[in-house]
C-alpha atoms as a PDB file:
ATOM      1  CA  UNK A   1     -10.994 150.960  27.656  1.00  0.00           C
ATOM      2  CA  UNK A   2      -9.559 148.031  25.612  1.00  0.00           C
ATOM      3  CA  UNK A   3      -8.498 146.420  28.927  1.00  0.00           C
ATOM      4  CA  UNK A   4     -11.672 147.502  31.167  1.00  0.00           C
ATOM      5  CA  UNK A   5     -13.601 145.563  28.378  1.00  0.00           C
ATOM      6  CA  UNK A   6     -11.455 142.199  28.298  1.00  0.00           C
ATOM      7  CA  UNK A   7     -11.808 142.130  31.915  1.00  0.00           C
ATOM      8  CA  UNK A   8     -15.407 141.736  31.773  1.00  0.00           C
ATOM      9  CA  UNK A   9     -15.127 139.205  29.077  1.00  0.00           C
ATOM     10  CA  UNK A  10     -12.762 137.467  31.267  1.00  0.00           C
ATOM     11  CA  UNK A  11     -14.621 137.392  34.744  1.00  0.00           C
ATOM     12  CA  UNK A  12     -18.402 136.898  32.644  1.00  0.00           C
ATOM     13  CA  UNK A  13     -16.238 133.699  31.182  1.00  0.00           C
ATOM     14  CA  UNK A  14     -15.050 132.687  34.507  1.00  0.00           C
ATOM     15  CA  UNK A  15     -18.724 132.877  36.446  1.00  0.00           C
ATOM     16  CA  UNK A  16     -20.301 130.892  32.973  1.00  0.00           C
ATOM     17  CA  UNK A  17     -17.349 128.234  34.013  1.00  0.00           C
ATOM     18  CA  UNK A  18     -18.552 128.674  37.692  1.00  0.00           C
ATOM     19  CA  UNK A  19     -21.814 127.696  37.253  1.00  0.00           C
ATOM     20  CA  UNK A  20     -21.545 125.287  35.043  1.00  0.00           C
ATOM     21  CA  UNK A  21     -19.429 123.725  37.641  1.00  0.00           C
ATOM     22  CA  UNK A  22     -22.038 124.415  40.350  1.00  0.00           C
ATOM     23  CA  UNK A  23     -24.035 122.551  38.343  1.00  0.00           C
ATOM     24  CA  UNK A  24     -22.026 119.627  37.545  1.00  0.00           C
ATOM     25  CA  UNK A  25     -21.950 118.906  41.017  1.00  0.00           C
ATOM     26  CA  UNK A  26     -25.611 119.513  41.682  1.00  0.00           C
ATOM     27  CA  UNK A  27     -26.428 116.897  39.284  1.00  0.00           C
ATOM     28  CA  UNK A  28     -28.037 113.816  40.745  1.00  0.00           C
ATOM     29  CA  UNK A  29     -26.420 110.360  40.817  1.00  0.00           C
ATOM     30  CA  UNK A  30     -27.586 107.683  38.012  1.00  0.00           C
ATOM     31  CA  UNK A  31     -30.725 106.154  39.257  1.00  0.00           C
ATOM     32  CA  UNK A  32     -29.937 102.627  40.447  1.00  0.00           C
ATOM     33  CA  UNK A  33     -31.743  99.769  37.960  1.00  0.00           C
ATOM     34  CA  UNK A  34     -35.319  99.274  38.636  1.00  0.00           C
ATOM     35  CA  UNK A  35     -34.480  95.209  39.110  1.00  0.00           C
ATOM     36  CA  UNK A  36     -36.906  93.401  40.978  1.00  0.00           C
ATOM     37  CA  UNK A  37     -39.172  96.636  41.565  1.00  0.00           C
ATOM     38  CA  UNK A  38     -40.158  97.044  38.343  1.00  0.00           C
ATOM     39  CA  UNK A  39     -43.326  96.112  38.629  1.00  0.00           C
ATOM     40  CA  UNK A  40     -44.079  93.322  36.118  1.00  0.00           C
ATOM     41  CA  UNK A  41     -41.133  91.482  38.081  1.00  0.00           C
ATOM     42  CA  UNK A  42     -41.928  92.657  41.424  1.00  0.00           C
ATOM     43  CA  UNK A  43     -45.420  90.378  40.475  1.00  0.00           C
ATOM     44  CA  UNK A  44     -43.435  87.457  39.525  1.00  0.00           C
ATOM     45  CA  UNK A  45     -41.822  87.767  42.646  1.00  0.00           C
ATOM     46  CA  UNK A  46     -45.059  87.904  44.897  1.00  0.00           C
ATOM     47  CA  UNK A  47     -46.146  85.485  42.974  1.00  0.00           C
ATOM     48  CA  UNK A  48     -43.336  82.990  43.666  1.00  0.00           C
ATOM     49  CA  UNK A  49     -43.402  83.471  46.904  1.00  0.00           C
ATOM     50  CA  UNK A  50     -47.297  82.626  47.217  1.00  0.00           C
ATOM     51  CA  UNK A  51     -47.089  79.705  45.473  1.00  0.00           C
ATOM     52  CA  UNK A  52     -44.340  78.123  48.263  1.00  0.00           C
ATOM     53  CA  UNK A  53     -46.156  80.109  51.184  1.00  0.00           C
ATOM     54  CA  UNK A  54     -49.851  79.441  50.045  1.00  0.00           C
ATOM     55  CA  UNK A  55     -49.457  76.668  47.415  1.00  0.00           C
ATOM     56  CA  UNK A  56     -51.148  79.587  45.174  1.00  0.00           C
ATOM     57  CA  UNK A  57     -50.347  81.990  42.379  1.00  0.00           C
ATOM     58  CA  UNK A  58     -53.143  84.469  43.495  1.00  0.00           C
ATOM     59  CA  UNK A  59     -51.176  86.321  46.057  1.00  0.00           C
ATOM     60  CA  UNK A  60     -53.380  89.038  45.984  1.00  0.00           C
ATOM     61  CA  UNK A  61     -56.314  86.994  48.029  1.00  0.00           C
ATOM     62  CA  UNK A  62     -54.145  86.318  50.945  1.00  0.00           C
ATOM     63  CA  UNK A  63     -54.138  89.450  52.538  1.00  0.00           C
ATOM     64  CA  UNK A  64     -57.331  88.228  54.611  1.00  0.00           C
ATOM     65  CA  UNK A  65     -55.152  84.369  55.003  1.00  0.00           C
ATOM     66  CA  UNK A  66     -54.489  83.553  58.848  1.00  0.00           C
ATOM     67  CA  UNK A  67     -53.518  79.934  60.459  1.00  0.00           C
ATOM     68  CA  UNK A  68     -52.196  79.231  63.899  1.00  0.00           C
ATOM     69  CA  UNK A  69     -49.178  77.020  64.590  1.00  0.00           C
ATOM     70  CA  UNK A  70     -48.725  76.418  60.585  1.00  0.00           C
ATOM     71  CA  UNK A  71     -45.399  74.864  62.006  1.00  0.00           C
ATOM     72  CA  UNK A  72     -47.683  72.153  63.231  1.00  0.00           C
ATOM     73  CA  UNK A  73     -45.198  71.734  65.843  1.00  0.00           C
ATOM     74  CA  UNK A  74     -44.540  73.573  69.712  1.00  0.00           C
ATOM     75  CA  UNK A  75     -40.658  73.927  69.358  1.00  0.00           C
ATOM     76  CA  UNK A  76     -41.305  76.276  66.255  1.00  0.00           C
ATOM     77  CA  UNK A  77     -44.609  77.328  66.856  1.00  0.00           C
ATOM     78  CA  UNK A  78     -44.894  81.601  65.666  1.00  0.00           C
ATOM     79  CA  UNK A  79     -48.239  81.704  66.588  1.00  0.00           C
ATOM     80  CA  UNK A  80     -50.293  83.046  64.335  1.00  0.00           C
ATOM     81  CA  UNK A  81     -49.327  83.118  60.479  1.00  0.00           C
ATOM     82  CA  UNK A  82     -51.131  85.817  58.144  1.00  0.00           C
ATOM     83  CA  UNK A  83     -50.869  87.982  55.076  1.00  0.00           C
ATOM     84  CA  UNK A  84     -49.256  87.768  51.844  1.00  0.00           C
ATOM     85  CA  UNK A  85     -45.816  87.121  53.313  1.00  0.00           C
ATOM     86  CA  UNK A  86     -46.611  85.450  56.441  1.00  0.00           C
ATOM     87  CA  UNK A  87     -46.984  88.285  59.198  1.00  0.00           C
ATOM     88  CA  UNK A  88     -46.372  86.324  62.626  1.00  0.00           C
ATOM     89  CA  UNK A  89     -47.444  87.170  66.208  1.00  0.00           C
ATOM     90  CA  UNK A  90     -44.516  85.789  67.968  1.00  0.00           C
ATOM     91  CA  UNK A  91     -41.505  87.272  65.413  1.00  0.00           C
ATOM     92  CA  UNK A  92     -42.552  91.249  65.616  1.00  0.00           C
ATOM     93  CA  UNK A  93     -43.675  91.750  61.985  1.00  0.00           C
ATOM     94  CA  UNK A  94     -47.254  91.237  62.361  1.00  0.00           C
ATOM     95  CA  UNK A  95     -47.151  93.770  65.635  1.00  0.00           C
ATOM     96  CA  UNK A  96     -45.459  96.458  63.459  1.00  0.00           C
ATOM     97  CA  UNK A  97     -48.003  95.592  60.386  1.00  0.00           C
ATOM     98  CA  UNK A  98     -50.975  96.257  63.109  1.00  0.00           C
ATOM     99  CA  UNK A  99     -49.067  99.253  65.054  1.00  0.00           C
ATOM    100  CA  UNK A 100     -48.854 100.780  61.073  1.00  0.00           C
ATOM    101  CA  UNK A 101     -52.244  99.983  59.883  1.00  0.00           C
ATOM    102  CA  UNK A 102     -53.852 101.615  63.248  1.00  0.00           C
ATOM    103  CA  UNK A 103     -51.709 105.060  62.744  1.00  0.00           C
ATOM    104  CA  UNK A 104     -53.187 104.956  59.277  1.00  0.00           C
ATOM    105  CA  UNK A 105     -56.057 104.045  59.899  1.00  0.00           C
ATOM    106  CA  UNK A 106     -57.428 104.537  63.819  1.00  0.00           C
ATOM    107  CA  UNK A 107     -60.665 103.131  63.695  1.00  0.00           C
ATOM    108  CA  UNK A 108     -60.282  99.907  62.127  1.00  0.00           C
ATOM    109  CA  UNK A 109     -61.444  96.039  63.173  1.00  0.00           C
ATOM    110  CA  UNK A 110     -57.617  95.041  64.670  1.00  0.00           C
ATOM    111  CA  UNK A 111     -57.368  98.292  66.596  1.00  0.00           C
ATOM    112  CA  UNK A 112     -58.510  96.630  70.076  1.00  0.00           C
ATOM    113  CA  UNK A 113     -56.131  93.624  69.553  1.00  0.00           C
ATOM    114  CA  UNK A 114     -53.139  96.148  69.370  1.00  0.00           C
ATOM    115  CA  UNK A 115     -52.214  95.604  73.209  1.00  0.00           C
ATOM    116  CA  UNK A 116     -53.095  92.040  72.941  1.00  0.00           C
ATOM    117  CA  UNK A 117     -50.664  91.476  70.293  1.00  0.00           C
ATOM    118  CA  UNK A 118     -48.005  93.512  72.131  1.00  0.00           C
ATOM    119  CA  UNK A 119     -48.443  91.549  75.173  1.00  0.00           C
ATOM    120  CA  UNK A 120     -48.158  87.625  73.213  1.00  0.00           C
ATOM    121  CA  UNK A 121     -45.216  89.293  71.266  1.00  0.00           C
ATOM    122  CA  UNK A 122     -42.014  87.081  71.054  1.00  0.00           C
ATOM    123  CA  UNK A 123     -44.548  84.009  72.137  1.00  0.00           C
ATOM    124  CA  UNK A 124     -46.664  81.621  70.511  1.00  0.00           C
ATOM    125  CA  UNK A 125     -49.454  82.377  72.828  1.00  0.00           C
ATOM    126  CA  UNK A 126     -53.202  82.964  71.077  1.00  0.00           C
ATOM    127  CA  UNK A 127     -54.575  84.352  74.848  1.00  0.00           C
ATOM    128  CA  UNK A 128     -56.588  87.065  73.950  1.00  0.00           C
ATOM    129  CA  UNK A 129     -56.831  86.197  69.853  1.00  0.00           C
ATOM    130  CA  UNK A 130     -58.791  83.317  68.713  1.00  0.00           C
ATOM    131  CA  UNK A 131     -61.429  83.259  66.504  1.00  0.00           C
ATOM    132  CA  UNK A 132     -62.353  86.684  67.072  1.00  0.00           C
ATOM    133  CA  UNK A 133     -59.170  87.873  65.949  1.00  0.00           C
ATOM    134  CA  UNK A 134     -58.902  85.751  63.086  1.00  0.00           C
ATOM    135  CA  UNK A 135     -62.434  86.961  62.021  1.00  0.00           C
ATOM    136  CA  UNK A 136     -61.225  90.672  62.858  1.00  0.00           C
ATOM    137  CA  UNK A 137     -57.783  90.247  60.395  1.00  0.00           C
ATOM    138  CA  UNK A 138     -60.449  88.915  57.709  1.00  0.00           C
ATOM    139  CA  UNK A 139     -62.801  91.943  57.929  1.00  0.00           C
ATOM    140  CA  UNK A 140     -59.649  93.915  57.718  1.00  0.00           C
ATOM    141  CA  UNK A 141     -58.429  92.581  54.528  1.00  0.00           C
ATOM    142  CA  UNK A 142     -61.732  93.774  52.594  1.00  0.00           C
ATOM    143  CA  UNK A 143     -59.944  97.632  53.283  1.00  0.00           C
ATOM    144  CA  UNK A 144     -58.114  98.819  51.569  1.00  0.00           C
ATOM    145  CA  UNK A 145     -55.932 100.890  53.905  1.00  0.00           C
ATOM    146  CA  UNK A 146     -54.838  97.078  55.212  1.00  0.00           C
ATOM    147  CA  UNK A 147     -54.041  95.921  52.283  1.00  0.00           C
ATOM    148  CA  UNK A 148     -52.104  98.805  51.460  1.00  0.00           C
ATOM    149  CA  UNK A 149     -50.394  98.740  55.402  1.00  0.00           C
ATOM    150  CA  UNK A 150     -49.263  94.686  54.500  1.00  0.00           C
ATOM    151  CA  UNK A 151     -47.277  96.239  51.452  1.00  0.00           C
ATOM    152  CA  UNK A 152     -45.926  98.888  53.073  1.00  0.00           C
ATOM    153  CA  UNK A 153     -44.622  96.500  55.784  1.00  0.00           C
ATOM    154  CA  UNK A 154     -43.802  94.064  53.454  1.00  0.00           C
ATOM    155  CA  UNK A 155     -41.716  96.355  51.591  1.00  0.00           C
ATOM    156  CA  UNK A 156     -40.129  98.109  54.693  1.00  0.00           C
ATOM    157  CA  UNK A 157     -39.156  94.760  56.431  1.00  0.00           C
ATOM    158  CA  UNK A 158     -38.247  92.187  53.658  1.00  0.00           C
ATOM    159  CA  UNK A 159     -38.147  93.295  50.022  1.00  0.00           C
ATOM    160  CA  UNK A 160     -36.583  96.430  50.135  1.00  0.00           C
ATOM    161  CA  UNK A 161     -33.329  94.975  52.448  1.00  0.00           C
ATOM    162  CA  UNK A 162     -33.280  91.850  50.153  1.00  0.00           C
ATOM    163  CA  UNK A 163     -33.363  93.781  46.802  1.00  0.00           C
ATOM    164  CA  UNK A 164     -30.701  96.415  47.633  1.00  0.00           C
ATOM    165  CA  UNK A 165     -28.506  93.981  49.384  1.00  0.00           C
ATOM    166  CA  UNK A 166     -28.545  91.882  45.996  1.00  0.00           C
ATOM    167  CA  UNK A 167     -28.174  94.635  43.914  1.00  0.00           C
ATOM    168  CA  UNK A 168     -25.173  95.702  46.498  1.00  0.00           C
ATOM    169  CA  UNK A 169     -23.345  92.255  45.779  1.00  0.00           C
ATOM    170  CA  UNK A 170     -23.973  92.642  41.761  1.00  0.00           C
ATOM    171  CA  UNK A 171     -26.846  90.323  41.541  1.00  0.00           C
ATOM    172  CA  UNK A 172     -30.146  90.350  38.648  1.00  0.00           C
ATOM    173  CA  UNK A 173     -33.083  90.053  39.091  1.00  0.00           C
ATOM    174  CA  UNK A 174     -33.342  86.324  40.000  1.00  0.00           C
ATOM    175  CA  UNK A 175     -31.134  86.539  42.505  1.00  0.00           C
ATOM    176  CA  UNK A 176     -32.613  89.853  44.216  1.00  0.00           C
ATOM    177  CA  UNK A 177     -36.074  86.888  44.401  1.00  0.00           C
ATOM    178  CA  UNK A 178     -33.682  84.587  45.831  1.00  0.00           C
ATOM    179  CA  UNK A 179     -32.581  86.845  48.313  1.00  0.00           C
ATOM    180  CA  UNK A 180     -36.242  87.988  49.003  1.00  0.00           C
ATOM    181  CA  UNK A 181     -37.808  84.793  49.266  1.00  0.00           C
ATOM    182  CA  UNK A 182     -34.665  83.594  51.840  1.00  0.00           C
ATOM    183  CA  UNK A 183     -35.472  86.694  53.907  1.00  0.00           C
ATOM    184  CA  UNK A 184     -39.749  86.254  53.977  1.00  0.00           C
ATOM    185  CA  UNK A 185     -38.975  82.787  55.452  1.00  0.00           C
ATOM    186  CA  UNK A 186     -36.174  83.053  57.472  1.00  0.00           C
ATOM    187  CA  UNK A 187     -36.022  86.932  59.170  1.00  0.00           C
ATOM    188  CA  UNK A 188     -33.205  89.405  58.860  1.00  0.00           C
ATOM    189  CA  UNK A 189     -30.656  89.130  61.023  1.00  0.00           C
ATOM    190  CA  UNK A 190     -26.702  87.413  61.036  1.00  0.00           C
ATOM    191  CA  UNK A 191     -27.319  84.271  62.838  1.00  0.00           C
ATOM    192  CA  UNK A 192     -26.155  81.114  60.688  1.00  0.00           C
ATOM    193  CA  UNK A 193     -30.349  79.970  59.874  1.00  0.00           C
ATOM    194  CA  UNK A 194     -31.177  84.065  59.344  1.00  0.00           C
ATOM    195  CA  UNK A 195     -30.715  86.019  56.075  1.00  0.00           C
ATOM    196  CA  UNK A 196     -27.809  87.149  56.857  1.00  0.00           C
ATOM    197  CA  UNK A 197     -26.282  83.998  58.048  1.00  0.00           C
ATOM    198  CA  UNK A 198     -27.357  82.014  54.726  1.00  0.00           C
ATOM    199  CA  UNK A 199     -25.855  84.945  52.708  1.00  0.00           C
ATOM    200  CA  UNK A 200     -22.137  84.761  54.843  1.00  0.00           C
ATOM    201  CA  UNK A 201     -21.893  80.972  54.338  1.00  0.00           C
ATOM    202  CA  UNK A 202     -22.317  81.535  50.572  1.00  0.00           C
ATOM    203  CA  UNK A 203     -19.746  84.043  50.013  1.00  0.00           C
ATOM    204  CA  UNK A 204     -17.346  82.166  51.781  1.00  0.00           C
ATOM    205  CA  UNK A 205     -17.623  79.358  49.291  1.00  0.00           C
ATOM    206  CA  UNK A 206     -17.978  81.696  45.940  1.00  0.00           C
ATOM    207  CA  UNK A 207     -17.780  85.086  45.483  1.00  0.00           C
ATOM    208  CA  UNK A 208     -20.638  87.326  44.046  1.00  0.00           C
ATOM    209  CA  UNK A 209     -20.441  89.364  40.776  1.00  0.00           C
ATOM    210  CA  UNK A 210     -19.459  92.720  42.845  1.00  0.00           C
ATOM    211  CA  UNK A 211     -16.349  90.751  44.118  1.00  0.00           C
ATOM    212  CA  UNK A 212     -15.668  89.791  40.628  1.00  0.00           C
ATOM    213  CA  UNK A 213     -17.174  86.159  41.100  1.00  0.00           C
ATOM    214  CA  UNK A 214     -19.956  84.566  38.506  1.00  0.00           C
ATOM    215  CA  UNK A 215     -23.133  84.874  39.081  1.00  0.00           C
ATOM    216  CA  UNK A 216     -24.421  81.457  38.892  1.00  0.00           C
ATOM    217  CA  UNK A 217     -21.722  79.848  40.607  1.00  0.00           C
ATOM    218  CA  UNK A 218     -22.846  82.295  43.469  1.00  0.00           C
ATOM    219  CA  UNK A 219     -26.412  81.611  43.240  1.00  0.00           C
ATOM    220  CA  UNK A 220     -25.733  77.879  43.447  1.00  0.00           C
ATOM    221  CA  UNK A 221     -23.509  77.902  46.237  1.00  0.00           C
ATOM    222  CA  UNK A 222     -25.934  80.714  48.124  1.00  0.00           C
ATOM    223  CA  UNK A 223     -28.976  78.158  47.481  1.00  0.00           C
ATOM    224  CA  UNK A 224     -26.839  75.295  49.183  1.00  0.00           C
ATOM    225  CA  UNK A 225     -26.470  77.827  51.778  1.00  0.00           C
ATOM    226  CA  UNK A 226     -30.635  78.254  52.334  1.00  0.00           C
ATOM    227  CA  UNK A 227     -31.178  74.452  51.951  1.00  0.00           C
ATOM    228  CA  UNK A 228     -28.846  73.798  54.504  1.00  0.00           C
ATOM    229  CA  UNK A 229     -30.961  76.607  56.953  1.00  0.00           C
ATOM    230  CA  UNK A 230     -34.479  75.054  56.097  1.00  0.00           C
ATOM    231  CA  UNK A 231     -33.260  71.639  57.142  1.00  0.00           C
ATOM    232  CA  UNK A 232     -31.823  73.125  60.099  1.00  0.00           C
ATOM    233  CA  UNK A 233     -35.854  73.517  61.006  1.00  0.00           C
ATOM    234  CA  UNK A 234     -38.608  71.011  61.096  1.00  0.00           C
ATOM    235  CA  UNK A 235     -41.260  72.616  59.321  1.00  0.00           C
ATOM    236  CA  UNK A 236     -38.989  73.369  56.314  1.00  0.00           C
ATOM    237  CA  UNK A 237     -37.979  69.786  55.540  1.00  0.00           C
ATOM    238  CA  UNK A 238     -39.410  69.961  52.270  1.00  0.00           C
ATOM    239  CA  UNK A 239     -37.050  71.863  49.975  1.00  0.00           C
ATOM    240  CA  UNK A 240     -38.945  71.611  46.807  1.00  0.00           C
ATOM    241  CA  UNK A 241     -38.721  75.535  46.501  1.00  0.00           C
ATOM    242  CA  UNK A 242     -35.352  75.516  46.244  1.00  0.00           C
ATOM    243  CA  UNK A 243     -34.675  72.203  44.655  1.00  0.00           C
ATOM    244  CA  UNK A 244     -37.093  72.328  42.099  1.00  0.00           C
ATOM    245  CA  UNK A 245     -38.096  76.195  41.678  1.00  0.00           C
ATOM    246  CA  UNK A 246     -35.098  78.139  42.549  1.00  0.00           C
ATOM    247  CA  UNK A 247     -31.918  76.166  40.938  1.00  0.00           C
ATOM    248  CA  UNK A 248     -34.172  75.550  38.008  1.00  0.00           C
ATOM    249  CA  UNK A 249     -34.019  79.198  37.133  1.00  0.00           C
ATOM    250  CA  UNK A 250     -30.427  79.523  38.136  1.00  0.00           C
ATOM    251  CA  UNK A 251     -29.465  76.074  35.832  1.00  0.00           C
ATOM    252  CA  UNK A 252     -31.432  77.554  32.905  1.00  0.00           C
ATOM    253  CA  UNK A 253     -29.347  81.115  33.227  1.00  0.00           C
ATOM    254  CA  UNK A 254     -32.564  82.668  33.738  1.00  0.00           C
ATOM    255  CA  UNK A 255     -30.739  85.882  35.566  1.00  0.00           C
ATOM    256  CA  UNK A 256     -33.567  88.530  34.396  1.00  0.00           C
ATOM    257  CA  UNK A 257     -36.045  86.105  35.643  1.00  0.00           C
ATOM    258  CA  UNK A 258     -38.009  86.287  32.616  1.00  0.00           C
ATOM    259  CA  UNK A 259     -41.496  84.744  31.662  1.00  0.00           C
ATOM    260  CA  UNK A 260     -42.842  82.326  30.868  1.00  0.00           C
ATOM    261  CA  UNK A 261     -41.448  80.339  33.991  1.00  0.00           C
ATOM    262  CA  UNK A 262     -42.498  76.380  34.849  1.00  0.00           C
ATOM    263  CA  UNK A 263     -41.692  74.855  38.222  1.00  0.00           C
ATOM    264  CA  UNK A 264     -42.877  72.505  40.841  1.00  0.00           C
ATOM    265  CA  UNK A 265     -43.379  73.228  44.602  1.00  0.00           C
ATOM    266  CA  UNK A 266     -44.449  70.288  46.866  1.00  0.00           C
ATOM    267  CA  UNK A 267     -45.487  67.966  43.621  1.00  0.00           C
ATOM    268  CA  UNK A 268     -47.651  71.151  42.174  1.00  0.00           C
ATOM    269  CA  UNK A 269     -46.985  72.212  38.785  1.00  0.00           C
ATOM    270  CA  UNK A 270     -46.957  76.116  38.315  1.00  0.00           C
ATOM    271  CA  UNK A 271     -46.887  77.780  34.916  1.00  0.00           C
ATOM    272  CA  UNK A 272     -46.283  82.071  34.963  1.00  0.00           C
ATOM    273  CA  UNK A 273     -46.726  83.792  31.388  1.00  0.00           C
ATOM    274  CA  UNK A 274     -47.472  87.505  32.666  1.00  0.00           C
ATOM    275  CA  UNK A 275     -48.048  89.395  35.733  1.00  0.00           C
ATOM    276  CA  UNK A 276     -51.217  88.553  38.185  1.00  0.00           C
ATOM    277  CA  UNK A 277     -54.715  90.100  37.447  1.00  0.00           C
ATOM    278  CA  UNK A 278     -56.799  90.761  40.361  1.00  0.00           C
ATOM    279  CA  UNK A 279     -57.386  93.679  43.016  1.00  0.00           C
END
């Protein structure tokens, strides 16, 4: 009886040791750190970027923003330019922004342009767009459902990639912008003028934090990197977001990217205290 009775002690011990076990391993990995989404900074960000891309702070009124040729010149024309991170007609994005919108949203105002814009994809051509287009995408930014397709996009294409590719090589919050703002202007992709091109001429001359590198000295030598690509382009000769935005946050240690921020882009002054109001 003695021993029938420690035997059930035993195995009841042994299945308590199980499960707890079982549920060791169950347990979910440590959520990776918020970074640039958090949203406060994730509006710094946008913000940032509007104020190189649209010489604005206010980057919530550009979803209805659209300009042909804003290259102003035929060897790098990407026909038209819209949204709040510069959808294009010839580079894909704004195809896949209008292919996304229409599934959620069928019976919308850039619905009939869907197999124009598939046809002028990976040209600069406007044949079939024009005004009435550009007075369609307008219309379109007063719903809601577009607005909400351009972040989706937005997210999907540019600023998810750039943020967990920083966070990948050890990098705050400033450097997950720089990263982000490299990839709105340039494209994903390896070749030397693309993201990833920019990113493999940096490490080669400094390694990020995850390689045990510093972080500044990284940040520096991955900015030389992106200057070097926009002057590799005509309509990117002026630097001044780099040069006078970007290393000013990196010189002043600013890693968390932390307001209140003062810069210059193209001559303009920009003060940011807090996150944009608006829509």
């Amino acid at each position: 009886m003695v021993n029938s009775t420690l035997r059930l002690v035993v195995i009841g011990f042994l299945a308590v040791l199980a499960g707890l076990a079982s549920a060791a391993d169950k347990e979910p990995e440590a959520a990776k750190p918020a970074g640039l989404r958090d949203p406060a900074k994730k509006d710094i960000a946008m913000q940032l970027v509007s104020c190189a891309e649209n010489s604005s702070l206010d980057w919530k009124a550009q979803y209805g923003y659209i300009e042909y040729n804003v290259e102003k010149n035929e060897k790098e024309n990407r026909g038209y330019t819209a949204g709040i991170i510069g959808f294009t007609s010839r580079t894909h994005d704004m195809l896949e922004l209008v292919r996304y919108y229409v599934k959620i949203a069928p019976d919308n105002a850039l619905a009939p342009y869907l197999p124009v814009l598939e046809k002028v994809d990976g040209t600069p051509s406007k044949q079939g767009l024009g005004k009435a287009f550009e007075k369609a995408w307008k219309a379109a930014a007063e719903d809601q459902k577009f607005r909400v397709a351009q972040d989706h996009e937005r997210d999907r294409v540019y600023f998810d990639p750039a943020v967990d590719q920083a966070q990948a090589d050890g990098l705050h919050e400033l450097g997950q912008f720089l990263y982000y703002d490299a990839i709105v202007m340039h494209g994903p992709g390896d070749d030397r003028n693309s993201f990833g091109g920019i990113r493999a001429r940096a490490m080669k001359a400094a390694k990020p934090p995850a390689e045990g590198g510093d972080e500044q000295a990284y940040l520096m030598a991955y900015l030389d990197a992106r200057k070097a690509a926009m002057k590799a382009e005509e309509g990117h000769q002026d630097t001044s977001r780099v040069d006078t935005m970007q290393r000013k946050f990196v010189r002043a240690g600013n890693l968390r990217l932390e307001p209140p921020l003062e810069f210059e882009v193209y001559g303009d002054k920009y003060k940011i205290d807090l996150p944009s109001p608006g829509k």
